[in-house]
C-alpha atoms as a PDB file:
ATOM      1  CA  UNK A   1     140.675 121.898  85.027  1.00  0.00           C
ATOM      2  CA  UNK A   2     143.814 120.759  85.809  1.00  0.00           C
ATOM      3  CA  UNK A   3     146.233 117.399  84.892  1.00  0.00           C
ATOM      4  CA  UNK A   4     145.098 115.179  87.759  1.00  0.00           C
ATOM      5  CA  UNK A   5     141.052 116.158  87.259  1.00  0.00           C
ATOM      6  CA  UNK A   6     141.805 115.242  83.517  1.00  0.00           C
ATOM      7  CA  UNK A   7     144.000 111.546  84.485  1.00  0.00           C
ATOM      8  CA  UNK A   8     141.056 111.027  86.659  1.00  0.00           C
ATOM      9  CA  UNK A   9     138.217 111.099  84.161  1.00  0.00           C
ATOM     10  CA  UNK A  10     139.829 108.297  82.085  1.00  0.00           C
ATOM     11  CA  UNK A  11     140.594 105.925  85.067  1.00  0.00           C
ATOM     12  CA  UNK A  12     137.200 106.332  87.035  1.00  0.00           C
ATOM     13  CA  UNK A  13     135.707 103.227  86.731  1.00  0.00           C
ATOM     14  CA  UNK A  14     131.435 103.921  86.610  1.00  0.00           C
ATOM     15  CA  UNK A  15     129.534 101.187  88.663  1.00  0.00           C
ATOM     16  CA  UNK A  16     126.567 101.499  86.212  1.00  0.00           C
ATOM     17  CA  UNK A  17     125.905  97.668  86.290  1.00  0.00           C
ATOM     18  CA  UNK A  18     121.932  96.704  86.967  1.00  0.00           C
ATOM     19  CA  UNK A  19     120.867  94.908  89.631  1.00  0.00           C
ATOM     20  CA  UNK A  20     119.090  91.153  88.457  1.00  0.00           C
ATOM     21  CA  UNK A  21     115.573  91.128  89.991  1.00  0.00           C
ATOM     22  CA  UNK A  22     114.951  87.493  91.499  1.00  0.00           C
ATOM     23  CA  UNK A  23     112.402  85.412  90.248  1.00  0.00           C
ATOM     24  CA  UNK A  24     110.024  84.654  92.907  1.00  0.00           C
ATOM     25  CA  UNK A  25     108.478  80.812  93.128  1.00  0.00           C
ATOM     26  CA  UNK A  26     105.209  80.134  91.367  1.00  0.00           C
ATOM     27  CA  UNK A  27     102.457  77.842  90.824  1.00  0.00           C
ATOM     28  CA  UNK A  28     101.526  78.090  87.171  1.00  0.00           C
ATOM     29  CA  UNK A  29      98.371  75.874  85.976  1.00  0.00           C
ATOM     30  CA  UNK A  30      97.420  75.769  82.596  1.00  0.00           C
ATOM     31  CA  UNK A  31      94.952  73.617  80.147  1.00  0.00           C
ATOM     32  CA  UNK A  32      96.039  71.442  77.815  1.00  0.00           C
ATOM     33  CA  UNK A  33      94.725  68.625  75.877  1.00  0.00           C
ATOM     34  CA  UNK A  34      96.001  65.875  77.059  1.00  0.00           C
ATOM     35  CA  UNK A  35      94.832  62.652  74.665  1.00  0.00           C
ATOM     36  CA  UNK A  36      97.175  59.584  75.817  1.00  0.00           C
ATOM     37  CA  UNK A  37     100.502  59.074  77.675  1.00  0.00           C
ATOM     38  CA  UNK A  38     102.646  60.080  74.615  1.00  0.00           C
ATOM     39  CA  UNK A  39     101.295  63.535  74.983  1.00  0.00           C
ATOM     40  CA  UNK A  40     101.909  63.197  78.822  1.00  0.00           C
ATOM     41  CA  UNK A  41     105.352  62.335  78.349  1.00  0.00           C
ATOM     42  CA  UNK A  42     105.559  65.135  75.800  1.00  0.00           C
ATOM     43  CA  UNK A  43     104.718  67.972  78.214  1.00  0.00           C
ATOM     44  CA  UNK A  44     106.761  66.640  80.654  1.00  0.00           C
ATOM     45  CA  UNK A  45     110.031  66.368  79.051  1.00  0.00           C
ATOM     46  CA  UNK A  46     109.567  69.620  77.392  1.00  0.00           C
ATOM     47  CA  UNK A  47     108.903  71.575  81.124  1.00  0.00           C
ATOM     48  CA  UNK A  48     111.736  69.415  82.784  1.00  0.00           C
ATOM     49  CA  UNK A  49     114.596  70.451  80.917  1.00  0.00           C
ATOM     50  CA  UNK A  50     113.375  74.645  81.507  1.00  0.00           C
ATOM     51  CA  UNK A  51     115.726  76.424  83.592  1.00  0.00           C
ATOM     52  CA  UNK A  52     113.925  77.103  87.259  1.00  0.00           C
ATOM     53  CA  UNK A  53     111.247  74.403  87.036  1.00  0.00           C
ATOM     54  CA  UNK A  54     111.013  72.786  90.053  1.00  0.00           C
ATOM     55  CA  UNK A  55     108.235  70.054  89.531  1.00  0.00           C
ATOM     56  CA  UNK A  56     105.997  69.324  87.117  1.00  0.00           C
ATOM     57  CA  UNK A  57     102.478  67.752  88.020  1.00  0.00           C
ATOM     58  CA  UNK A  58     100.303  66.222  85.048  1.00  0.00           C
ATOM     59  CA  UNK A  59      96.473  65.404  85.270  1.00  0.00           C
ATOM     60  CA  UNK A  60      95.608  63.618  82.323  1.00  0.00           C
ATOM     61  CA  UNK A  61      92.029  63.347  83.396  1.00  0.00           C
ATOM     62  CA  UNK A  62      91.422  67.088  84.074  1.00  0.00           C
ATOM     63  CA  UNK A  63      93.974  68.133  81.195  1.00  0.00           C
ATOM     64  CA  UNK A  64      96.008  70.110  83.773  1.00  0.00           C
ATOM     65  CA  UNK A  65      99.253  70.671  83.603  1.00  0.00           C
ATOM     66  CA  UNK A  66     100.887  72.311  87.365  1.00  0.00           C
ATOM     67  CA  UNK A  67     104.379  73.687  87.085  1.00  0.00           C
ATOM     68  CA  UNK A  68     106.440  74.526  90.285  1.00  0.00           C
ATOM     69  CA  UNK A  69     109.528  76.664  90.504  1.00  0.00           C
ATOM     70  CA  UNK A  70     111.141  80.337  89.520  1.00  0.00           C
ATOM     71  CA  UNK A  71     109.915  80.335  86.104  1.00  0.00           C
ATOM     72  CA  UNK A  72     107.489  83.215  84.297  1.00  0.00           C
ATOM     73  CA  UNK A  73     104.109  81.899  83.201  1.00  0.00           C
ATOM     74  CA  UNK A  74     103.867  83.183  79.531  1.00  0.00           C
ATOM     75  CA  UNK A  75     107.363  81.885  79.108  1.00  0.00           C
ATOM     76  CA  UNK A  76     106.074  78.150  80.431  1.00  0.00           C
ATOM     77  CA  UNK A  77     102.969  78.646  78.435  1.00  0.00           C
ATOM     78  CA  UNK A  78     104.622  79.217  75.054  1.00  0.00           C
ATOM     79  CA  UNK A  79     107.297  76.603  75.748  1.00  0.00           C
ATOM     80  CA  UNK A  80     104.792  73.945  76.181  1.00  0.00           C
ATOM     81  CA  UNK A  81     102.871  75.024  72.977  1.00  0.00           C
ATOM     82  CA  UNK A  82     106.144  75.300  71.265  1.00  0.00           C
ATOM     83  CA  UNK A  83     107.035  71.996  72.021  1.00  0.00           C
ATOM     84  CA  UNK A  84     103.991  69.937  71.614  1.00  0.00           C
ATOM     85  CA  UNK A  85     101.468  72.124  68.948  1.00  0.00           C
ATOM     86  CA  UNK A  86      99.040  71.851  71.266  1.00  0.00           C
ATOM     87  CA  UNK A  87      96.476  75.116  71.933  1.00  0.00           C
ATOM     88  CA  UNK A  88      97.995  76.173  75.724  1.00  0.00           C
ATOM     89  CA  UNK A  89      95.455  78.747  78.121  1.00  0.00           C
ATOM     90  CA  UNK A  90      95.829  79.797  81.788  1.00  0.00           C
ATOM     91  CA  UNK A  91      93.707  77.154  84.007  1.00  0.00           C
ATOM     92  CA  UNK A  92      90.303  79.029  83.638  1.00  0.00           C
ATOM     93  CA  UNK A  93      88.575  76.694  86.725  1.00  0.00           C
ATOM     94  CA  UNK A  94      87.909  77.208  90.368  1.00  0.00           C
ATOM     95  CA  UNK A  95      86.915  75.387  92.977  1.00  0.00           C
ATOM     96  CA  UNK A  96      83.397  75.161  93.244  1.00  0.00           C
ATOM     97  CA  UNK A  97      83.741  76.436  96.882  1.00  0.00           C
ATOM     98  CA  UNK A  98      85.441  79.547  96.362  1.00  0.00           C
ATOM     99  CA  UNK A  99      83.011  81.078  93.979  1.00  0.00           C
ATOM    100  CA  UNK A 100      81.083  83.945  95.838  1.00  0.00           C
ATOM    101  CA  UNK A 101      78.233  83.246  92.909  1.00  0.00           C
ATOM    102  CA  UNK A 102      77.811  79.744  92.145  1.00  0.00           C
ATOM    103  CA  UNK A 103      74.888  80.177  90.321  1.00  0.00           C
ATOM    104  CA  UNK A 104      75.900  83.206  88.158  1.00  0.00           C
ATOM    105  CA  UNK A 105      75.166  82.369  84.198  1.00  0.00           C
ATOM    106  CA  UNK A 106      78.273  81.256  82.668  1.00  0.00           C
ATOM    107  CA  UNK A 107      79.720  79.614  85.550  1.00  0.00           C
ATOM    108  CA  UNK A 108      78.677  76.684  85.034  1.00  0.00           C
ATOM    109  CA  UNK A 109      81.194  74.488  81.878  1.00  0.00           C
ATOM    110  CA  UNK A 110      80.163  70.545  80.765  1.00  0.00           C
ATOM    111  CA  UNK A 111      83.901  70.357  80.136  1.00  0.00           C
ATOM    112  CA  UNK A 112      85.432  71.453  83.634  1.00  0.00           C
ATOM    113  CA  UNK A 113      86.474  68.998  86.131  1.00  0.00           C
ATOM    114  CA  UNK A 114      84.092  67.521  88.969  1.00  0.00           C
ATOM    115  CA  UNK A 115      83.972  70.046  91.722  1.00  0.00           C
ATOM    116  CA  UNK A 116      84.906  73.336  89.350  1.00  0.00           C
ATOM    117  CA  UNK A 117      83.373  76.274  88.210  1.00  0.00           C
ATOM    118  CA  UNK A 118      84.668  78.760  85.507  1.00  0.00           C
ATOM    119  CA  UNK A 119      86.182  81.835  87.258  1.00  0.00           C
ATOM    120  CA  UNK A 120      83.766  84.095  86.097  1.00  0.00           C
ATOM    121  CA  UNK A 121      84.986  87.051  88.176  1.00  0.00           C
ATOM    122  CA  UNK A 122      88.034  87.626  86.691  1.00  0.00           C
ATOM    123  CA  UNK A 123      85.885  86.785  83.156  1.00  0.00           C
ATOM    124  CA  UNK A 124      83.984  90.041  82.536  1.00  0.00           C
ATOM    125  CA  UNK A 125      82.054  88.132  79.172  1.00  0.00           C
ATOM    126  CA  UNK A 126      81.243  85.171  81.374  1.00  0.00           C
ATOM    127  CA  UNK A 127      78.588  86.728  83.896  1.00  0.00           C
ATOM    128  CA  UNK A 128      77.618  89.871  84.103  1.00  0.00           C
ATOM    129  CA  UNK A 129      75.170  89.122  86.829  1.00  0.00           C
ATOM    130  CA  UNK A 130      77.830  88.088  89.143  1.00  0.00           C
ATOM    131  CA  UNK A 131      80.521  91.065  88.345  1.00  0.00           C
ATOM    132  CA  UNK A 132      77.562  93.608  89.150  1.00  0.00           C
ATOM    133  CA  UNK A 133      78.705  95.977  91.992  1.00  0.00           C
ATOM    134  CA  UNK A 134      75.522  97.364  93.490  1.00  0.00           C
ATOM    135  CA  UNK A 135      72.314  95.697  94.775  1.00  0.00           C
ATOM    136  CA  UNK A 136      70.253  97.600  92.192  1.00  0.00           C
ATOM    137  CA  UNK A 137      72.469  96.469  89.128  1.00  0.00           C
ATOM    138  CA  UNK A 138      71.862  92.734  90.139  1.00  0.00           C
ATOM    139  CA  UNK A 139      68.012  93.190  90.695  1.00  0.00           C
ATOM    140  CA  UNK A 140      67.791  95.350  87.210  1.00  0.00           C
ATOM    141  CA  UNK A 141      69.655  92.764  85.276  1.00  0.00           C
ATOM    142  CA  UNK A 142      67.704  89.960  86.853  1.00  0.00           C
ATOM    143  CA  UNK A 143      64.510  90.727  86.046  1.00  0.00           C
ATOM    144  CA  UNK A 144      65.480  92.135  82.339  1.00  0.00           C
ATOM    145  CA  UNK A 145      64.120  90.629  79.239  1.00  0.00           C
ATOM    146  CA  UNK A 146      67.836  90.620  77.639  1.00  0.00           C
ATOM    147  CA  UNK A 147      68.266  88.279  81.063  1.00  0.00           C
ATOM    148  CA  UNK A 148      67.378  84.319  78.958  1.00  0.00           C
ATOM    149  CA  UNK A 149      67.634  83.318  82.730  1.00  0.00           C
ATOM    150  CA  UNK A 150      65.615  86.347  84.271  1.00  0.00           C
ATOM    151  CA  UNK A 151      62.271  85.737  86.329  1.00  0.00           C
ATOM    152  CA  UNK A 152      59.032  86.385  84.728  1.00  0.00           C
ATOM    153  CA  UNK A 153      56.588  88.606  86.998  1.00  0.00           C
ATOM    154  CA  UNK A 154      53.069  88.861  85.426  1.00  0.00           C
END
């Protein structure tokens, strides 16, 4: 090893720096209790001043909350929980049209908005009638007595 291989060690400058992975835009929908405009105005202020948040859409009536932009959803969700104390979950509705089993036990929640169902395929506890995977699963489970909404053959 000679003097120049040596100088050159100390002056080689290593390019080691990472690469920042863009955020990509989202649509993040969550539930959250919303009781008057105070809590309204609550959710909103504390969304609007988050780095990367585009909009922010509030439905009082249907307690969703819509946020816009190049944000993470956990980090959205705990910021809004943070700020207000309120109890924060991903929107756990559908439409009503995009369920491929409607009538599926569990689907159906007194507290979701006209015109929604729960998701219960991506809800494994929710229906187990509608996340079976063969023909002979649904039929078995359908007429079962562990079924409260089974058929009764006599």
């Amino acid at each position: 090893m000679g003097l120049v291989d040596f100088v050159s060690e100390f002056c080689s400058v290593s390019h080691t720096h990472r690469l920042k992975r863009r955020k990509q835009l989202q649509t993040v929908e969550m539930k959250v209790r919303i009781d008057c405009e105070g809590c309204e105005r609550k959710i909103k202020k504390a969304l609007e001043g988050m780095k990367g948040v585009n909009t922010v859409e509030v439905v009082p009536k249907q307690n969703k909350v819509t946020v816009t932009g190049y944000v993470e959803p956990y980090k959205v969700m705990r910021r809004v929980a943070y700020k207000t104390g309120k109890k924060v979950e991903p929107w756990p509705y559908v439409p009503y049209d995009l369920v491929a089993h409607p009538y599926a036990p569990g689907a159906y929640d007194k507290k979701a908005p006209p015109g929604y169902v729960r998701n219960v395929v991506a809800d494994p506890n929710a229906a187990p009638l509608a996340r079976a995977s063969s023909l002979e699963q649904k039929y078995t489970s359908a007429f079962s007595d562990e079924n409260p909404n089974a058929c009764v053959v006599m």
